[in-house]
Protein backbone atom coordinates (compact mmCIF):
# COMPACT_ATOMS: atom_id res chain seq x y z
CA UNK A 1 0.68 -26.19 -10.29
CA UNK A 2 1.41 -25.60 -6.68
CA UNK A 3 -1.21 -24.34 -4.34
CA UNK A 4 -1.13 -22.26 -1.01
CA UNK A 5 -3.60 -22.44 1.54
CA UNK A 6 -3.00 -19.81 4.34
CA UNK A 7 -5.97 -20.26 5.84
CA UNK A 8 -5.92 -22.47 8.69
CA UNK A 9 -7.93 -25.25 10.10
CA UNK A 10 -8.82 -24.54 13.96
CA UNK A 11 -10.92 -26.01 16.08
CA UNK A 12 -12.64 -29.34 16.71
CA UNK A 13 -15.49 -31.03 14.67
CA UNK A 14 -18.67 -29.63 15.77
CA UNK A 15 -21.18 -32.57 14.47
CA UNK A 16 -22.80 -33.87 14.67
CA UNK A 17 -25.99 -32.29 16.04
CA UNK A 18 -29.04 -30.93 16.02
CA UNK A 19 -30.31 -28.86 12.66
CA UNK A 20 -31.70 -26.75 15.59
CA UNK A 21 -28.19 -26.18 17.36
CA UNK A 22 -26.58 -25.64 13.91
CA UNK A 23 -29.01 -22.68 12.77
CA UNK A 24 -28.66 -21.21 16.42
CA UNK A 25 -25.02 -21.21 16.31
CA UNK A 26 -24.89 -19.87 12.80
CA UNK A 27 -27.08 -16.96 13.35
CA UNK A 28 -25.49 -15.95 16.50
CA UNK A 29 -21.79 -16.09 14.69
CA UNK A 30 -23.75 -13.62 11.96
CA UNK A 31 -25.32 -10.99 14.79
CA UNK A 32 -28.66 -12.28 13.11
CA UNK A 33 -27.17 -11.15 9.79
CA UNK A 34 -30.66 -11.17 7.56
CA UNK A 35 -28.35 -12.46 4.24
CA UNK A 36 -27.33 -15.57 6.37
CA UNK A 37 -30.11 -18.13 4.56
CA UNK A 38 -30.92 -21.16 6.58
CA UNK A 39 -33.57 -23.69 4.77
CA UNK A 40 -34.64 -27.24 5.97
CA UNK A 41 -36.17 -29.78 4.45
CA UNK A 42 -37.20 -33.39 5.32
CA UNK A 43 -37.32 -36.42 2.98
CA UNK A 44 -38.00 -40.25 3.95
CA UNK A 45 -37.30 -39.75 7.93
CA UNK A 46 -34.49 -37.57 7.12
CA UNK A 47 -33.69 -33.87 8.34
CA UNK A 48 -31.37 -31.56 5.63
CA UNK A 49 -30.41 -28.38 6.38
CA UNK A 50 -29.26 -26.07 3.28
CA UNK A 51 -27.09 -22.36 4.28
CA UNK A 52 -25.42 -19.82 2.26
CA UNK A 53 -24.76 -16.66 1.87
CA UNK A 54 -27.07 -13.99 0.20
CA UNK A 55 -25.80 -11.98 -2.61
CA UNK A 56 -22.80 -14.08 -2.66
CA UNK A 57 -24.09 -17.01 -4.08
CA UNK A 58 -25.51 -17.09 -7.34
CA UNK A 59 -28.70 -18.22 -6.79
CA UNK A 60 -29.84 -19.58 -9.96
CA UNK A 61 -27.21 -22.05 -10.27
CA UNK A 62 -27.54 -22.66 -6.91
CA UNK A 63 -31.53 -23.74 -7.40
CA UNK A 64 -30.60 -25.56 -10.79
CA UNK A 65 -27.35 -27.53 -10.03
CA UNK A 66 -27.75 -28.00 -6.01
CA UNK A 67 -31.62 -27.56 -4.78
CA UNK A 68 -33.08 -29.43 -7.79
CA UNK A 69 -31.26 -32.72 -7.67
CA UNK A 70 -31.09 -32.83 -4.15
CA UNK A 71 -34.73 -32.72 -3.78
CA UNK A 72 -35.10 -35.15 -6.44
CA UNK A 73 -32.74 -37.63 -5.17
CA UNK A 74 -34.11 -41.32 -4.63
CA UNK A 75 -31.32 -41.98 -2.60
CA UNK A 76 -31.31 -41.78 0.83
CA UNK A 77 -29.67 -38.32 2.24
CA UNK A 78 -26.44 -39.27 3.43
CA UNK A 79 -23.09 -36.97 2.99
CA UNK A 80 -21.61 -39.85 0.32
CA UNK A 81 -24.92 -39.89 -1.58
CA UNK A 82 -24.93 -35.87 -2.21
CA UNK A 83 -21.58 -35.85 -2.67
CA UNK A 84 -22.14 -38.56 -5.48
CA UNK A 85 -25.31 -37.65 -6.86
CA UNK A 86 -25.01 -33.85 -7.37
CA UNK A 87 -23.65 -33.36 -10.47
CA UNK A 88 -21.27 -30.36 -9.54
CA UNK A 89 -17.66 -30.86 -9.53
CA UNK A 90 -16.36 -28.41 -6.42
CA UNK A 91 -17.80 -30.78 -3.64
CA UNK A 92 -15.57 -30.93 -0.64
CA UNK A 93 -16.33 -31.71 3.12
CA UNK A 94 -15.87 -29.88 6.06
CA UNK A 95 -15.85 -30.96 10.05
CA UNK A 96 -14.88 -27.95 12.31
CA UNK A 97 -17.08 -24.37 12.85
CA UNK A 98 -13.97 -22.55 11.67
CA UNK A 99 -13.76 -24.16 8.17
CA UNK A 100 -17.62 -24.14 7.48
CA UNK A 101 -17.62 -20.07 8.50
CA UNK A 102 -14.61 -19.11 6.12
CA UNK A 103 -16.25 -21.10 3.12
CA UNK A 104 -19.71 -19.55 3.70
CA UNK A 105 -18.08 -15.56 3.57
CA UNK A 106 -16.63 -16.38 0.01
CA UNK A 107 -19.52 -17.74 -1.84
CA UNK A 108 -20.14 -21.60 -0.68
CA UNK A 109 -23.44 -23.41 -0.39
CA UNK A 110 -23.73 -25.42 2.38
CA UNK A 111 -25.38 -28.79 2.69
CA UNK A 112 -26.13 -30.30 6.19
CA UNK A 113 -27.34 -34.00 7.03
CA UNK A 114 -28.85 -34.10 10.65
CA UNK A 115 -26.77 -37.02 12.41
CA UNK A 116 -23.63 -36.74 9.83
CA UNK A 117 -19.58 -36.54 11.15
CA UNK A 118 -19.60 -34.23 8.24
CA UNK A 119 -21.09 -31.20 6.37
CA UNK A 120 -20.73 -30.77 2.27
CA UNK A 121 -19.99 -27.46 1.01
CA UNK A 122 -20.47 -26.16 -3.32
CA UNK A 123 -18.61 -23.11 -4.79
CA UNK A 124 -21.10 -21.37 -6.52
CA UNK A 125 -19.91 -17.84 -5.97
CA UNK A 126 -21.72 -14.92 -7.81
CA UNK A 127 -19.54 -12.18 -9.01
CA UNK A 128 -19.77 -9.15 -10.31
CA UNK A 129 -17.42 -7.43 -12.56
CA UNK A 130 -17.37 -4.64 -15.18
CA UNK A 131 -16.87 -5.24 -19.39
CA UNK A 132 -13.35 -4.88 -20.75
CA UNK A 133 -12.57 -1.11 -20.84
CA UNK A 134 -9.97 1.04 -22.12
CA UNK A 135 -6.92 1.84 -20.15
CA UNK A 136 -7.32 4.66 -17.58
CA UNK A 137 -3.74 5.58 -16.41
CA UNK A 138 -1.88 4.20 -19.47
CA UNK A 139 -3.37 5.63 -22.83
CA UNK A 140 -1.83 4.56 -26.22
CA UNK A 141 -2.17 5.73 -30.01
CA UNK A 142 -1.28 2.38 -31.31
CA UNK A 143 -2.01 -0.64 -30.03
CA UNK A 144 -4.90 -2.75 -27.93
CA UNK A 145 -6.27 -1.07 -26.07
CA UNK A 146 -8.18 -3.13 -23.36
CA UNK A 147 -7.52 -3.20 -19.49
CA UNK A 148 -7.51 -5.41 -16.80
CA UNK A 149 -10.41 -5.93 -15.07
CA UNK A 150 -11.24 -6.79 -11.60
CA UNK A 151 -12.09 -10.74 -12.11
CA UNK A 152 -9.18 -12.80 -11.95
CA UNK A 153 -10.71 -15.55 -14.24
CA UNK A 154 -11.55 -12.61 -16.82
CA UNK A 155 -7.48 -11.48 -16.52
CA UNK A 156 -6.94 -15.15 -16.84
CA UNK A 157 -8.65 -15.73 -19.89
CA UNK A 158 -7.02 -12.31 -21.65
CA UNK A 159 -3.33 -13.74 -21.26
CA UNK A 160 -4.41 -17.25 -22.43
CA UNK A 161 -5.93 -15.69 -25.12
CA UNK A 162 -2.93 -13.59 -26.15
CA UNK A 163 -0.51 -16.22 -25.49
CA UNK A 164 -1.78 -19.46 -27.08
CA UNK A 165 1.22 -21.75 -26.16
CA UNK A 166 1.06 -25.11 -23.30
CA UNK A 167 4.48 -23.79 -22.38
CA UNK A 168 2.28 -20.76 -19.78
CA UNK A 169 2.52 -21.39 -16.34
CA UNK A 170 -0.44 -20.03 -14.28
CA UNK A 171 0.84 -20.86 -10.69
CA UNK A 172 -2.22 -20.62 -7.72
CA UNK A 173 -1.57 -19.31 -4.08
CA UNK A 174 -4.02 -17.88 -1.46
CA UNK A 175 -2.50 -15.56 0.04
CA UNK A 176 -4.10 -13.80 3.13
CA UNK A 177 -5.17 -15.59 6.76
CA UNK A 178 -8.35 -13.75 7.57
CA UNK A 179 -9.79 -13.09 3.81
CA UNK A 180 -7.57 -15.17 1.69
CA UNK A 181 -6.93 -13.70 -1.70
CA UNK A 182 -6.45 -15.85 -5.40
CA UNK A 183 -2.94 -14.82 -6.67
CA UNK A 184 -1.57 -16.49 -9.74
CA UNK A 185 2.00 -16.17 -10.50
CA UNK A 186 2.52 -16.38 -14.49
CA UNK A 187 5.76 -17.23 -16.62
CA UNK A 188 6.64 -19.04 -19.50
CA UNK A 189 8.11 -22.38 -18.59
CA UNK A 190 11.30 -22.63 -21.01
CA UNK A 191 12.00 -18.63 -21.07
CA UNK A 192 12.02 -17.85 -17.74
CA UNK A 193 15.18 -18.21 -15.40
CA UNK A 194 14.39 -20.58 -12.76
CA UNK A 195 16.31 -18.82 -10.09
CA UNK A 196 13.85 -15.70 -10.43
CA UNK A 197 10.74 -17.67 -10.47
CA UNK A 198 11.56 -19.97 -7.29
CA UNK A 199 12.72 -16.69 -5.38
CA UNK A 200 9.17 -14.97 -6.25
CA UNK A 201 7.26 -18.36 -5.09
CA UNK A 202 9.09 -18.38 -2.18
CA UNK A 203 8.49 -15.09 -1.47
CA UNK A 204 4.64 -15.83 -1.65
CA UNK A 205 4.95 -18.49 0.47
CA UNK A 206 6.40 -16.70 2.92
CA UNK A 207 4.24 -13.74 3.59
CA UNK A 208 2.22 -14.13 6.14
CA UNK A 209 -0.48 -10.75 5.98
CA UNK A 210 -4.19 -10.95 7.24
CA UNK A 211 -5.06 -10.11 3.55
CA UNK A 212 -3.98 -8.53 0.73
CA UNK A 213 -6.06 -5.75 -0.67
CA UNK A 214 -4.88 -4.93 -4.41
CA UNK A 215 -1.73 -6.07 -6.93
CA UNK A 216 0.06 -2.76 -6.13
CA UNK A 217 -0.33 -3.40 -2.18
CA UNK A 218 1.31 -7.12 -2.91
CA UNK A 219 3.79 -5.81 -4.81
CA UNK A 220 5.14 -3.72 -2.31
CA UNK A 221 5.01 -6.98 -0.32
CA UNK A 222 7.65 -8.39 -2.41
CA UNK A 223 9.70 -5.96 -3.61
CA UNK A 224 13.98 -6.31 -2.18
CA UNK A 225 13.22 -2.68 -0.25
CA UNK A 226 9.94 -1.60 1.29
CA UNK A 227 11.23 1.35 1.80
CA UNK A 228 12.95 2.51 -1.05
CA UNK A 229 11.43 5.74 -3.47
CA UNK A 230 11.58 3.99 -6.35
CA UNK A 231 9.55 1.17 -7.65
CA UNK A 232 10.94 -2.01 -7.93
CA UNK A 233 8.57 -4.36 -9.75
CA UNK A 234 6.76 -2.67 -13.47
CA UNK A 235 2.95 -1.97 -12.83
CA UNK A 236 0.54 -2.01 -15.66
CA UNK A 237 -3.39 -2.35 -16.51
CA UNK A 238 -2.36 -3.20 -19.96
CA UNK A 239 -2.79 -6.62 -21.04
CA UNK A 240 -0.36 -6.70 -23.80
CA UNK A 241 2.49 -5.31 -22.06
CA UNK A 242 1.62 -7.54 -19.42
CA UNK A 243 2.10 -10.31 -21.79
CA UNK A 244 5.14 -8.92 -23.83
CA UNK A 245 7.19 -9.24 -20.70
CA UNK A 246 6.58 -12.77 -19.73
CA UNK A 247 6.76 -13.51 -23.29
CA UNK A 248 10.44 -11.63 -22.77
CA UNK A 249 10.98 -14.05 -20.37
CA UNK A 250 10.18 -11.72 -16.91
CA UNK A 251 7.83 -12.98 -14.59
CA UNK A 252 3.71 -11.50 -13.94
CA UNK A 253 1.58 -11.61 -11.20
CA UNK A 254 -2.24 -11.30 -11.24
CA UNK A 255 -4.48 -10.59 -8.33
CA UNK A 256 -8.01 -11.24 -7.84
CA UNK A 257 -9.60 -8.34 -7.08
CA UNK A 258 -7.21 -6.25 -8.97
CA UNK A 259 -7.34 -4.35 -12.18
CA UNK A 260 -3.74 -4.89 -12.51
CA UNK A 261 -1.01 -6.75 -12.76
CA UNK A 262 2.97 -6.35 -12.20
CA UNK A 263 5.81 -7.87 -13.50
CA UNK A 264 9.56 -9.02 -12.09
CA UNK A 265 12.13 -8.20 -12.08
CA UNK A 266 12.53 -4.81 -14.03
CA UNK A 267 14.66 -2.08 -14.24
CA UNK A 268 14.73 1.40 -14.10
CA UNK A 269 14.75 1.57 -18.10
CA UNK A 270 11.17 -0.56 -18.01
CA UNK A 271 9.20 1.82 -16.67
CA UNK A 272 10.46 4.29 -19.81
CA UNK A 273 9.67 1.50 -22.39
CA UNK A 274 6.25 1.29 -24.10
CA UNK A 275 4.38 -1.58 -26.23
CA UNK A 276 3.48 1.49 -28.34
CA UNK A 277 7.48 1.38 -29.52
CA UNK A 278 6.74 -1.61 -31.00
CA UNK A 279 4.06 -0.85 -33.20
CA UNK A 280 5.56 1.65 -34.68
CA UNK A 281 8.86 2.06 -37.68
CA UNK A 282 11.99 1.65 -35.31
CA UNK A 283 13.39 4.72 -36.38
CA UNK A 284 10.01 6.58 -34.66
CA UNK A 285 10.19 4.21 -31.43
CA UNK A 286 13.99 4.65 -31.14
CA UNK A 287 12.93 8.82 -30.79
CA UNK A 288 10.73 8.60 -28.88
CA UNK A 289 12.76 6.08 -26.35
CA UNK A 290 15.62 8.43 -25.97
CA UNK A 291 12.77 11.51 -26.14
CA UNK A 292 12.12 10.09 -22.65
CA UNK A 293 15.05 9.81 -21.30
CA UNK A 294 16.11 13.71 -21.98
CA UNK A 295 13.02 14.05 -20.48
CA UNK A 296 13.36 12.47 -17.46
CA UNK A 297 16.58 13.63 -17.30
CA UNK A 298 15.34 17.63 -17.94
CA UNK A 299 12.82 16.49 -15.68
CA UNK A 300 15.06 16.25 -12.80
CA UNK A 301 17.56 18.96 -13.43
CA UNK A 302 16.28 21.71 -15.10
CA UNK A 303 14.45 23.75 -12.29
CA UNK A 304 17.38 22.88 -9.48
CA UNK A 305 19.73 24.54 -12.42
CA UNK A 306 17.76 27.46 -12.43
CA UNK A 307 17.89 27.78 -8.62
CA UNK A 308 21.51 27.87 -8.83
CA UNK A 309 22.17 29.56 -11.57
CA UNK A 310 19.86 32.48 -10.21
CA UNK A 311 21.07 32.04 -6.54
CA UNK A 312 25.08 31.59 -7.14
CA UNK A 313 26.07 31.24 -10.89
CA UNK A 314 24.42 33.81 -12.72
CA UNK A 315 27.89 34.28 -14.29
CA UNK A 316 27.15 31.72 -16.93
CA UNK A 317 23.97 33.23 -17.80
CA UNK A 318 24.49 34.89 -21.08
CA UNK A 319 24.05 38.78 -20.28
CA UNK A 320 20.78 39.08 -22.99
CA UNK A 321 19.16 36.17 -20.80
CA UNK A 322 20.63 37.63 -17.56
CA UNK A 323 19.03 40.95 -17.55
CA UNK A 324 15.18 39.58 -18.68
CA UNK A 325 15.65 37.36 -15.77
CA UNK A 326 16.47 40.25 -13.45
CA UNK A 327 13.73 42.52 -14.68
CA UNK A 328 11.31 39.17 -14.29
CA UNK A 329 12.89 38.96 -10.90
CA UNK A 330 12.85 42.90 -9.92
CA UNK A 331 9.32 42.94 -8.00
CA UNK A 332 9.74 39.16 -6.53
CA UNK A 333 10.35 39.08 -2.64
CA UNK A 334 11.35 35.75 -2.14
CA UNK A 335 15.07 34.16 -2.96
CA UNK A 336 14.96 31.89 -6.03
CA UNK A 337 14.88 28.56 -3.28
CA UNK A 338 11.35 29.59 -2.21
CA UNK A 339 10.23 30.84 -5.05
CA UNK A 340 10.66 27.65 -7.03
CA UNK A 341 9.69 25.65 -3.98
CA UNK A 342 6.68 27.47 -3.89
CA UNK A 343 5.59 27.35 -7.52
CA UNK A 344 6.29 23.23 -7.33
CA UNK A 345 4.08 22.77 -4.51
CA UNK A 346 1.55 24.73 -6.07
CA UNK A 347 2.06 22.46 -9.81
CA UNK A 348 1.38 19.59 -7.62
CA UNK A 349 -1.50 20.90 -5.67
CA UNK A 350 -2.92 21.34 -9.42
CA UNK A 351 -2.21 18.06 -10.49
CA UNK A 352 -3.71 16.43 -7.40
CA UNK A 353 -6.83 18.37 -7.74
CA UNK A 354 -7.39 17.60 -11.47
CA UNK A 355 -6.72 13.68 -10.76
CA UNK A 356 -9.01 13.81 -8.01
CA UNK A 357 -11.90 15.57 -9.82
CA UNK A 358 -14.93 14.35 -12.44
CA UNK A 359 -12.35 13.83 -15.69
CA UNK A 360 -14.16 16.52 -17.34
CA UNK A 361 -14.08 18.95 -14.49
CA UNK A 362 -10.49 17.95 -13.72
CA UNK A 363 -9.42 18.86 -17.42
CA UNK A 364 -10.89 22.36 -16.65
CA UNK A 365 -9.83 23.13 -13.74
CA UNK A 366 -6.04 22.16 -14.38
CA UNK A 367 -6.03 24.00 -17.47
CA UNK A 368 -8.34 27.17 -16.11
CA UNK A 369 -6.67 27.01 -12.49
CA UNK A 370 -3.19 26.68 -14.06
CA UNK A 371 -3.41 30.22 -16.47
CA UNK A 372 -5.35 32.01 -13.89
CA UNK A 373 -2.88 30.98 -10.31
CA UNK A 374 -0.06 31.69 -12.62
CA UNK A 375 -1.26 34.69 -14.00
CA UNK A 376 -2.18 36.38 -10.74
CA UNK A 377 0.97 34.94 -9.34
CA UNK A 378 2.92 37.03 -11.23
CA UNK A 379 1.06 40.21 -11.42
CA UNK A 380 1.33 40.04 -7.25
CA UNK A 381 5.22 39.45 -7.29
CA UNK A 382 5.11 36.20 -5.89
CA UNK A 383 6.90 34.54 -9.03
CA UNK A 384 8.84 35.63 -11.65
CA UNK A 385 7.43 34.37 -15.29
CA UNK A 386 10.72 32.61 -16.70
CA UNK A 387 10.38 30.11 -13.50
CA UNK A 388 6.63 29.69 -14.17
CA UNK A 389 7.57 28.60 -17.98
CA UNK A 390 10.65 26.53 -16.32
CA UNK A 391 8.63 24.59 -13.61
CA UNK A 392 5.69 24.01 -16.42
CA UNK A 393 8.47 22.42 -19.10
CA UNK A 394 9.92 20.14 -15.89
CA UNK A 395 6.45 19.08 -15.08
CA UNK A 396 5.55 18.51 -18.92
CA UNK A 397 8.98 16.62 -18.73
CA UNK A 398 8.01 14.70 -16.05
CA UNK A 399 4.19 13.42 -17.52
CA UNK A 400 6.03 11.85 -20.83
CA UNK A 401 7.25 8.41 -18.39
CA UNK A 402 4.32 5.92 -19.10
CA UNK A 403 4.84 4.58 -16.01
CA UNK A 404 2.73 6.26 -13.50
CA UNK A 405 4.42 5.26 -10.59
CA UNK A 406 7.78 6.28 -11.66
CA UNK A 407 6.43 9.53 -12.63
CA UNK A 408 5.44 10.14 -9.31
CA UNK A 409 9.03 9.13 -7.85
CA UNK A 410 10.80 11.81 -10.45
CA UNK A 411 8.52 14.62 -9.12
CA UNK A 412 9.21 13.87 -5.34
CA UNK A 413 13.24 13.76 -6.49
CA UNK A 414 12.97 16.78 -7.59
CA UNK A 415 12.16 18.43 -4.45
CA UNK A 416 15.44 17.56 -2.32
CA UNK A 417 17.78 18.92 -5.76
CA UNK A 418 16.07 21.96 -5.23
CA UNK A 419 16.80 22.37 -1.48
CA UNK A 420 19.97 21.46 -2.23
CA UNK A 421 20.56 24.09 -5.24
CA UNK A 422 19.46 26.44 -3.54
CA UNK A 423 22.20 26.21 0.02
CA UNK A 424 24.83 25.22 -2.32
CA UNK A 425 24.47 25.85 -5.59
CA UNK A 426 25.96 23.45 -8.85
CA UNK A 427 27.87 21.83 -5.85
CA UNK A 428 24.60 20.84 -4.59
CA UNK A 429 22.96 19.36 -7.30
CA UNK A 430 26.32 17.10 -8.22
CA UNK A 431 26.36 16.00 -4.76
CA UNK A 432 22.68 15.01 -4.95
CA UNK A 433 23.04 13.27 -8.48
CA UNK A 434 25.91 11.42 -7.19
CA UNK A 435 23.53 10.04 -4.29
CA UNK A 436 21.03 9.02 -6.42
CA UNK A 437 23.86 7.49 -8.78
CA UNK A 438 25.10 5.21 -6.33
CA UNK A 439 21.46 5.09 -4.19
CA UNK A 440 20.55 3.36 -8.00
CA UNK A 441 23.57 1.30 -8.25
CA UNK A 442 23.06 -0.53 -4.89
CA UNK A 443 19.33 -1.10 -5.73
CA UNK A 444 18.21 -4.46 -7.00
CA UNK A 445 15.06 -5.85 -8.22
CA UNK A 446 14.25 -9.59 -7.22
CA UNK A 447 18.31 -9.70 -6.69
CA UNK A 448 19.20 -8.04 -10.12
CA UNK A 449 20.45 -5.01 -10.64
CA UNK A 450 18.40 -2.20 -10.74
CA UNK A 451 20.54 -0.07 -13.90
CA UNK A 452 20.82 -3.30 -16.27
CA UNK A 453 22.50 -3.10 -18.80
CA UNK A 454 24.10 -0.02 -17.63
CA UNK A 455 25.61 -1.88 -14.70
CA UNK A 456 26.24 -4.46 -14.96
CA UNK A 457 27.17 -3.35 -18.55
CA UNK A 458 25.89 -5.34 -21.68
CA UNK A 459 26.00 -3.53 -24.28
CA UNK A 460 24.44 -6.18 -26.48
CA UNK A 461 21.62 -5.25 -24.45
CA UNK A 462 21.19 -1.89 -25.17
CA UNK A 463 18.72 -2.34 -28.69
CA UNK A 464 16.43 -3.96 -25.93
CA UNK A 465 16.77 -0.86 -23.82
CA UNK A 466 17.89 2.12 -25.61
CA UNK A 467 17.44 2.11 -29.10
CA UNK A 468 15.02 -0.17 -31.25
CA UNK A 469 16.47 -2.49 -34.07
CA UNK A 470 14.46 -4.01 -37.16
CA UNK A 471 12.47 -7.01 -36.11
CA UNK A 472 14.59 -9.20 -38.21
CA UNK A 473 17.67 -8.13 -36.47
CA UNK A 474 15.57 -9.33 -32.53
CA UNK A 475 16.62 -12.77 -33.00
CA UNK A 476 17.66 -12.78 -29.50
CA UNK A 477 15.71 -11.90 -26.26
CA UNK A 478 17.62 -9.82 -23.43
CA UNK A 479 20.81 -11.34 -21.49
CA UNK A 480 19.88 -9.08 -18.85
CA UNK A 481 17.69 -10.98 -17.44
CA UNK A 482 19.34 -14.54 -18.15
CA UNK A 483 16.35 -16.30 -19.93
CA UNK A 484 17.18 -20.14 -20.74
CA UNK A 485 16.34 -19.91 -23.90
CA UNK A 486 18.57 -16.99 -25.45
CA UNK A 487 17.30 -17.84 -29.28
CA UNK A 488 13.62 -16.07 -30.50
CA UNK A 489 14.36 -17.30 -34.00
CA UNK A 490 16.61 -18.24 -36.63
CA UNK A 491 17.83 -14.96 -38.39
CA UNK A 492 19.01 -16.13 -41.40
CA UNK A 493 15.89 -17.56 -42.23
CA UNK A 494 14.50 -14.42 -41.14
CA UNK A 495 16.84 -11.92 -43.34
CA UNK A 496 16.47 -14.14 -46.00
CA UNK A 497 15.07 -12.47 -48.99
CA UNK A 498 12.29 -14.54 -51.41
CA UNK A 499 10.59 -14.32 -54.29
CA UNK A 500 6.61 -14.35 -54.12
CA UNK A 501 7.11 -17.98 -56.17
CA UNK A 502 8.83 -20.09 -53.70
């Protein structure tokens, strides 16, 4: 395993000295912090000074493991003794002021010997986290349905658990100079294509950030384009599509501190696929793939197409349709451009509000606010009712992606196809598809391309992506993203039919 410290080691060795000197210097570094412990004690014509942390130590292993058989020693206090006699594992020593206050803010005990070159410090951090929960922002029917939490060695322990094999690769970093964060980079050592894992190590070995406060904020860290709308690397809270995709061969990363975790590279078809496609017949999990692709696709399109149609086009209305829009349309002031504008903003004023809001409150008041806004929307002829049922199906549309974050991307696309339907019509919304087209094309994701297997095309690719196949028919895992091993199993053995005696 490889390990980065970003933390660095300034400063000159500040012992030895007084017990005295050290508390005073301590306390004033802490602005007389009251959780800044400082005990002495005194033991055959030797001074000891033990400091920590309140509340981030935990204090009972701390008087067990540390206090206990350090009083009881028969030894002479010396720095070699402790570091011999104590029987915890996560000794280490420390010379300069700079090293001694980093250690004490995440959780080390401190052990001082009055004349020493040297101080020894313990890792006995107390944490709190929370019991594994269900999945807040990704819900399934079928399937586990446990989260992340926010311990890294509780995360850790879920993706051993669920992949049992010495072939996992848990890689450590600390990344962060001021409040160094544990990041663990996670792949399976004979799947996953070495060029993609060194380019993601390198990459977090080259950021240099005062800390890093979450996976997602990391993520964006790493990604090809900081700048670019649409996500890059495939977010999740879900440990078991977490661990399908390194078992695909794709690479994870966890972050302490974070109930999530994201995978690279991906494409835009990951953030349509679902572990919940794999627990069910392939005939239901190839509908409901390509269900969400018409959606996202309806998503999109359907309310700049109404724009247009209304503002320039209404010659391919059929008549019957025509003339219930018009009478719809009859008391509305506003050209079709505002109007839809308008009613969008308003959908996502909803949305915000209900995601924001107590989940039970939130519930009501999209529902509630959603029938009654609409309602007296229409009865003031500010909005016509065929747009209200057209901006509700594109928003519908839009809430079947499971990934959140692309979700959120396809909503704020939307808005600039509208604008643009509404100055110039069908001409508009080609010339904005066609930008997104080749905006797509030139997009990559840890220096693959972003529409695999689309383009490049593989079509041998596209049961992975598209459509689901049999399991027996899997036998191979995705040449998309070049995986050195290609084989999942043999599929003759696997097709191979038996009776229940042999």
């Amino acid at each position: 395993m490889r390990r980065r410290n970003s933390t660095n080691k300034k400063g000159n060795s500040i012992f030895p000295l007084k017990i005295e000197e050290l508390e005073k210097i301590l306390t004033n570094k802490f602005e007389n912090n009251p959780d800044l412990k400082f005990s002495t004690y005194e033991q055959q014509g030797v001074k000891l000074a033990v400091f920590f942390i309140d509340y981030q130590v935990d204090v009972g292993k701390l008087q067990k493991s540390l206090l206990e058989p350090l009083l009881n020693m028969e030894k002479k206090w010396s720095t070699d003794s402790i570091l011999n006699e104590i029987p915890l594992n996560s000794g280490s020593r420390g010379t300069t002021l700079d090293e001694v206050l980093k250690k004490l803010v995440i959780g080390e005990a401190f052990i001082y010997v009055e004349g020493e070159k040297e101080v020894v410090s313990y890792l006995l951090l107390h944490k709190e986290s929370r019991s594994l929960e269900k999945a807040e922002t990704e819900s399934l029917v079928l399937g586990p349905k446990v989260s992340f939490t926010e311990s890294l060695a509780t995360n850790l322990n879920i993706v051993r658990w669920r992949i049992k094999s010495t072939d996992l690769v848990l890689e450590e970093f600390k990344i962060g100079k001021t409040m160094p964060s544990d990041v663990r980079l996670v792949y399976m050592k004979s799947i996953a294509n070495d060029e993609d894992v060194n380019t993601l190590r390198q990459r977090l070995e080259e950021l240099d950030v005062d800390e890093v406060e979450d996976s997602v904020v990391l993520k964006q860290y790493l990604e090809d384009s900081q700048t670019n709308l649409f996500p890059q690397f495939d977010h999740t809270e879900l440990p078991d599509r977490f661990t399908y995709a390194v078992k695909k061969g794709k690479i994870g990363i966890l972050v302490e501190n974070s109930p999530s975790g994201f995978i690279a590279p991906a494409t835009i078809f990951s953030f349509l696929e679902s572990t919940e496609d794999l627990y069910m017949r392939w005939q239901a999990g190839t509908f409901l793939r390509l269900l969400r692709f018409i959606a996202i696709a309806f998503s999109i399109t359907v309310t700049p197409l109404y724009v247009a149609a209304v503002s320039y086009q209404y010659s391919i209305i059929p008549t019957e349709i025509l003339i219930t829009i018009g009478q719809s349309r009859a008391g509305v002031p506003f050209p079709p451009l505002i109007e839809a504008l308008f009613l969008e903003f308003l959908l996502e004023l909803l949305r915000e509000a209900g995601a924001r809001l107590p989940t039970k409150v939130g519930q009501t008041m999209g529902i509630v606010g959603g029938i009654v806004i609409g309602t007296a929307a229409v009865e003031a002829g500010l909005t016509s009712n065929i747009l209200i049922i057209v901006v509700a199906m594109s928003a519908l549309s839009s809430f079947t992606v499971p990934s959140y974050l692309l979700g959120t991307t396809v909503r704020l696309v939307r808005f600039p196809l509208i604008v643009l339907a509404g100055i110039l019509g069908f001409l508009g919304i080609v010339f904005g598809l066609c930008f997104l087209i080749i905006h797509l094309l030139r997009l990559k994701s840890l220096g693959r391309p972003y529409l695999l297997p689309v383009y490049p095309l593989i079509i041998k690719d596209f049961n992975k992506v598209f459509y689901r196949t049999p399991f027996n028919y899997t036998n191979k895992r995705a040449r998309s993203y070049r995986p050195k091993d290609l084989i999942r199993f043999n599929k003759k053995d696997a097709t191979k039919k038996r009776d229940i005696d042999e």
